[in-house]
Protein backbone atom coordinates (compact mmCIF):
# COMPACT_ATOMS: atom_id res chain seq x y z
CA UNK A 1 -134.39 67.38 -115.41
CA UNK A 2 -131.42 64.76 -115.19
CA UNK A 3 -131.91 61.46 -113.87
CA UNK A 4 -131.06 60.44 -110.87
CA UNK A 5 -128.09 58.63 -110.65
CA UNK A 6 -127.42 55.43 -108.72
CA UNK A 7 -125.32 55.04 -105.41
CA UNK A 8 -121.96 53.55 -107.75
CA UNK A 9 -122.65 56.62 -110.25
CA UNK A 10 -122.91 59.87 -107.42
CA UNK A 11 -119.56 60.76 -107.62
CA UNK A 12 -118.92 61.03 -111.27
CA UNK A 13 -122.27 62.95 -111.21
CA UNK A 14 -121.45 65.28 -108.55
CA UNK A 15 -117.85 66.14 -110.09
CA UNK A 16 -119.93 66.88 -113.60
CA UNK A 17 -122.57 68.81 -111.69
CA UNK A 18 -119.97 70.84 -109.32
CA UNK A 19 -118.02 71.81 -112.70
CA UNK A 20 -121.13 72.26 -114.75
CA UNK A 21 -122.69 75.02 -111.87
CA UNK A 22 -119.20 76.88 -112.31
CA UNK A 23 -119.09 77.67 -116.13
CA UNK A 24 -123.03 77.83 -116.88
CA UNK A 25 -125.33 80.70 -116.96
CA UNK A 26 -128.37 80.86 -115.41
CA UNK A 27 -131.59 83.07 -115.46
CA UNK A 28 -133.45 84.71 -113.29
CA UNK A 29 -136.43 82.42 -113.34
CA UNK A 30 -133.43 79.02 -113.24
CA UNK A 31 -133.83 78.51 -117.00
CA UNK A 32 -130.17 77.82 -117.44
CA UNK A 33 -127.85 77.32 -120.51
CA UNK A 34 -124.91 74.97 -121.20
CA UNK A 35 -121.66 76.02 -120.32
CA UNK A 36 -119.35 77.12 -122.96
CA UNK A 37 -117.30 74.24 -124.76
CA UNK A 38 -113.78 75.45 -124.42
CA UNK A 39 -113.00 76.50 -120.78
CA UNK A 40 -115.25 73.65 -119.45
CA UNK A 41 -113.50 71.03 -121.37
CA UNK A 42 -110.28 72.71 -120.88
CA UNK A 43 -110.60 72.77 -116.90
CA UNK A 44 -111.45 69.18 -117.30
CA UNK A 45 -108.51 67.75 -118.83
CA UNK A 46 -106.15 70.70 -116.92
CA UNK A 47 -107.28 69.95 -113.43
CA UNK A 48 -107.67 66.63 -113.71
CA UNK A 49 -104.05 65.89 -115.07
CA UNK A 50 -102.98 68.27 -112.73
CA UNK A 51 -104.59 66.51 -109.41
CA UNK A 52 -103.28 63.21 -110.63
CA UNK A 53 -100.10 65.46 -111.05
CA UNK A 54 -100.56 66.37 -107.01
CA UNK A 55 -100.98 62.80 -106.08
CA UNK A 56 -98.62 61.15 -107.69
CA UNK A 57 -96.01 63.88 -106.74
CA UNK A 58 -97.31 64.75 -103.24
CA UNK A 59 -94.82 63.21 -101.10
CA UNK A 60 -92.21 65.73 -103.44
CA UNK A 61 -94.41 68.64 -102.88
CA UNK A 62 -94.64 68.30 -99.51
CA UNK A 63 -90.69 67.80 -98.77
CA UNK A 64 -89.80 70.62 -101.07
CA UNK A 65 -92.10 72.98 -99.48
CA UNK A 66 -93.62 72.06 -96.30
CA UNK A 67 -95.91 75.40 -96.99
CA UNK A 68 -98.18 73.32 -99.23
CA UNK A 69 -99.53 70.83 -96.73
CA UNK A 70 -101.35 73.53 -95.25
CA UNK A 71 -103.44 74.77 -98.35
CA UNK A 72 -103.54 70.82 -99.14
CA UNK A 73 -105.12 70.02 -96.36
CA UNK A 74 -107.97 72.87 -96.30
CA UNK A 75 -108.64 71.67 -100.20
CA UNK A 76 -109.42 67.75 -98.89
CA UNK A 77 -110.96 68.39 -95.98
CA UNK A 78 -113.02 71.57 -97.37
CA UNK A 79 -114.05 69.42 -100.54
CA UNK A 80 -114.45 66.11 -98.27
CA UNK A 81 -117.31 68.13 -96.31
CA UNK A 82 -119.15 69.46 -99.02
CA UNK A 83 -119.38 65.67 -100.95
CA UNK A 84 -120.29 64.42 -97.55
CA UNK A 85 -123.26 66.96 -96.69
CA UNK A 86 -124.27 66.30 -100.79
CA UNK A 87 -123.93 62.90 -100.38
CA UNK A 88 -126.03 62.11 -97.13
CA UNK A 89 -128.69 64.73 -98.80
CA UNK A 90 -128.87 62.57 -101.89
CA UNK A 91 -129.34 59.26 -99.71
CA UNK A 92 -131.86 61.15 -97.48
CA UNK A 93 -133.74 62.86 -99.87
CA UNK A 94 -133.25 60.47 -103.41
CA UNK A 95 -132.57 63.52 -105.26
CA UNK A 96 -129.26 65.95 -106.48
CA UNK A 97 -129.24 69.00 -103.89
CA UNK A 98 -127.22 72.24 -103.60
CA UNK A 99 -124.88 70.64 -106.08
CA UNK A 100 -123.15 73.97 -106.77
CA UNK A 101 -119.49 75.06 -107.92
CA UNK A 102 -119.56 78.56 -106.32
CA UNK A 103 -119.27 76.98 -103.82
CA UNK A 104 -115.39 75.85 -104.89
CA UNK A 105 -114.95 79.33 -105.48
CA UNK A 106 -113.29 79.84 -101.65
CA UNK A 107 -110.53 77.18 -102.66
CA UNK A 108 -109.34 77.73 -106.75
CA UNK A 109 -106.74 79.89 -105.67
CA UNK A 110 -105.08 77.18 -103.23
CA UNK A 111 -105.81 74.58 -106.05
CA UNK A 112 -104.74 76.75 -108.61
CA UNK A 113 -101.25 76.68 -106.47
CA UNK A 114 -100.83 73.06 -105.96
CA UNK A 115 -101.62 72.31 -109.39
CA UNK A 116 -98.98 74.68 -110.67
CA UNK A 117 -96.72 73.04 -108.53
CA UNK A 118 -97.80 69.37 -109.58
CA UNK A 119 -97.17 70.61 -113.19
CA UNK A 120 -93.41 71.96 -112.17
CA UNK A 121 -92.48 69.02 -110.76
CA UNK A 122 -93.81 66.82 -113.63
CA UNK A 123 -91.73 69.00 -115.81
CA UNK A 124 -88.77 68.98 -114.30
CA UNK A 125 -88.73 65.36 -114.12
CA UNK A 126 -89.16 64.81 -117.66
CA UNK A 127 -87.45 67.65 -119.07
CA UNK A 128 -85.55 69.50 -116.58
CA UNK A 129 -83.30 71.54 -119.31
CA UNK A 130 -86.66 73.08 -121.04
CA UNK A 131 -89.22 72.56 -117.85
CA UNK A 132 -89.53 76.42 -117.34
CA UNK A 133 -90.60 76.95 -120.82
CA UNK A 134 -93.34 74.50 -120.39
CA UNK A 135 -94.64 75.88 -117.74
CA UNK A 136 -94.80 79.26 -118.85
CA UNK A 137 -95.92 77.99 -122.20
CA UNK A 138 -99.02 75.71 -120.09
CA UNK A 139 -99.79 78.98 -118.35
CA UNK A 140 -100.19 80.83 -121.50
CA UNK A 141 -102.59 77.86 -123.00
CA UNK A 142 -104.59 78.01 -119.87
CA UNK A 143 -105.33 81.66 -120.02
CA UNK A 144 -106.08 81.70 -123.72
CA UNK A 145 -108.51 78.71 -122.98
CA UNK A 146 -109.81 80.48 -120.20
CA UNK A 147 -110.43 83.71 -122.39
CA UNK A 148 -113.04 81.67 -124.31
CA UNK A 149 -115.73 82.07 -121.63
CA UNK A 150 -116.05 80.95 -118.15
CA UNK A 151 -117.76 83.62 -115.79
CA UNK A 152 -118.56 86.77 -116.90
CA UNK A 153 -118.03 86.28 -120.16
CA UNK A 154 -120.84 83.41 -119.98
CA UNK A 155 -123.55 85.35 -118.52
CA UNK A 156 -122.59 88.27 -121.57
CA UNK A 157 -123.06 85.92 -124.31
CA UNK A 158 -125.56 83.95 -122.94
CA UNK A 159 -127.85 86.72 -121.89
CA UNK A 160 -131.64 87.15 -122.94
CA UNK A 161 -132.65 90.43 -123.15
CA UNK A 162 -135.27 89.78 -120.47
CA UNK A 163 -132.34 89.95 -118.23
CA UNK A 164 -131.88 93.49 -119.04
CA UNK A 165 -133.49 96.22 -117.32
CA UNK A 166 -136.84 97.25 -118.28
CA UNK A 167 -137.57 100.82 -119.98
CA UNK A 168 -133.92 101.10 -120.12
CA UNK A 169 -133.06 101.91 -123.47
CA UNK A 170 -129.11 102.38 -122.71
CA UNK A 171 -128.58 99.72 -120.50
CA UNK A 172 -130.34 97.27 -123.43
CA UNK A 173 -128.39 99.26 -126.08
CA UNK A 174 -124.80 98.62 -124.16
CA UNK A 175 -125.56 94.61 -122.96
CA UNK A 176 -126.87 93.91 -126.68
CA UNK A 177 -123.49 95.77 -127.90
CA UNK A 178 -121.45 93.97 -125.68
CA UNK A 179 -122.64 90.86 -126.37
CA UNK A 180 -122.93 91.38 -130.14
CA UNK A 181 -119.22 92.07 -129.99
CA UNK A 182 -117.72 89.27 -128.03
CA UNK A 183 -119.92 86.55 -129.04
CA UNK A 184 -117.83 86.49 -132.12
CA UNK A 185 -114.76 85.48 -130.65
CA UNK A 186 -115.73 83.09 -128.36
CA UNK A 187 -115.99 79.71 -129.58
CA UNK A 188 -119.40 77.95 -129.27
CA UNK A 189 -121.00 81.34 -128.07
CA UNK A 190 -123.62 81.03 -130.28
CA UNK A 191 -125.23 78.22 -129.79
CA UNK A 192 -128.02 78.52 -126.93
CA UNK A 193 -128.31 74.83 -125.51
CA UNK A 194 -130.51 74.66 -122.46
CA UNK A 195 -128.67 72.75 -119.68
CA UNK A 196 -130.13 69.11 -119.25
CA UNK A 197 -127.98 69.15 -115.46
């Protein structure tokens, strides 16, 4: 079990633990496993560069399409209420609850947006000849990254075969398969690290 961090320290810890509960896999009976290496760190540095991106650029965003406040504003106030109701919890209670990154899930597509637009508008500024190549070439990166686990593709190559279903001989034989197959060509699939979070 992690330890408990202090007042100063919450924030940092809830970011890691929100992003940790949306790449890790997790068991039946909560024995969970680390997420994998590449799309964790990879969402990381991504988002955060690109919601630096939004803030430093909002005031563009906003004037060049007023559309954007709107999704903007359901991101801050949507995130806002979830660190508020973990935050109070943690002060109540002295312990880490429902610290979970599902439940971001409602709001990556309107971040995914914003950030794309952060990144334009960075690369337009400093290279406005070659700025669409970048951002088709960032896109690309970010989908290969994303490719190397993350979802799905976690639980498959993270899976115990006591997740499978019992007396089921072709469900085993196609999971095992499956997993035998892509574990390969994911990077950091096969180490089994159980989550310390």
């Amino acid at each position: 079990m992690a330890a408990i961090p202090d007042k100063t320290h919450f924030l940092s810890a809830w970011a890691k633990g929100m992003m940790h509960r949306l790449y890790f896999a997790i068991n039946y009976d909560y024995f969970n496993y680390e997420e994998l290496p590449i799309p964790i760190t990879s969402a990381f540095i991504i988002g955060g560069v690109g919601l630096i991106l939004s803030a430093v650029f909002c005031w563009i965003l906003f004037k060049r399409n007023r559309l954007l406040v709107l999704p903007a504003t359901v991101i801050i106030v949507y995130v806002a209420s979830i660190l508020y109701v973990n935050f109070t919890d943690y002060l109540h209670f002295k312990t880490m609850l429902a610290i979970n990154g599902r439940y971001l899930i409602l709001i990556l597509p309107l971040l995914f947006v914003l950030l794309a637009s952060a990144y334009r508008v960075f690369f337009e500024r400093i290279t406005p000849h070659h700025a669409r190549a970048y951002i088709i070439g960032l896109t690309v990166v970010a989908l290969l990254l994303a490719s190397q686990g993350g979802g799905l593709l976690t639980f498959i190559v993270r899976s115990d075969q006591t997740w499978y279903w019992p007396n089921n001989t072709t469900v085993t034989n196609i999971n095992l398969g499956t997993k035998n197959a892509i574990t390969p060509l994911i990077f950091g699939a096969g180490e089994r690290k159980e989550s310390a979070i």
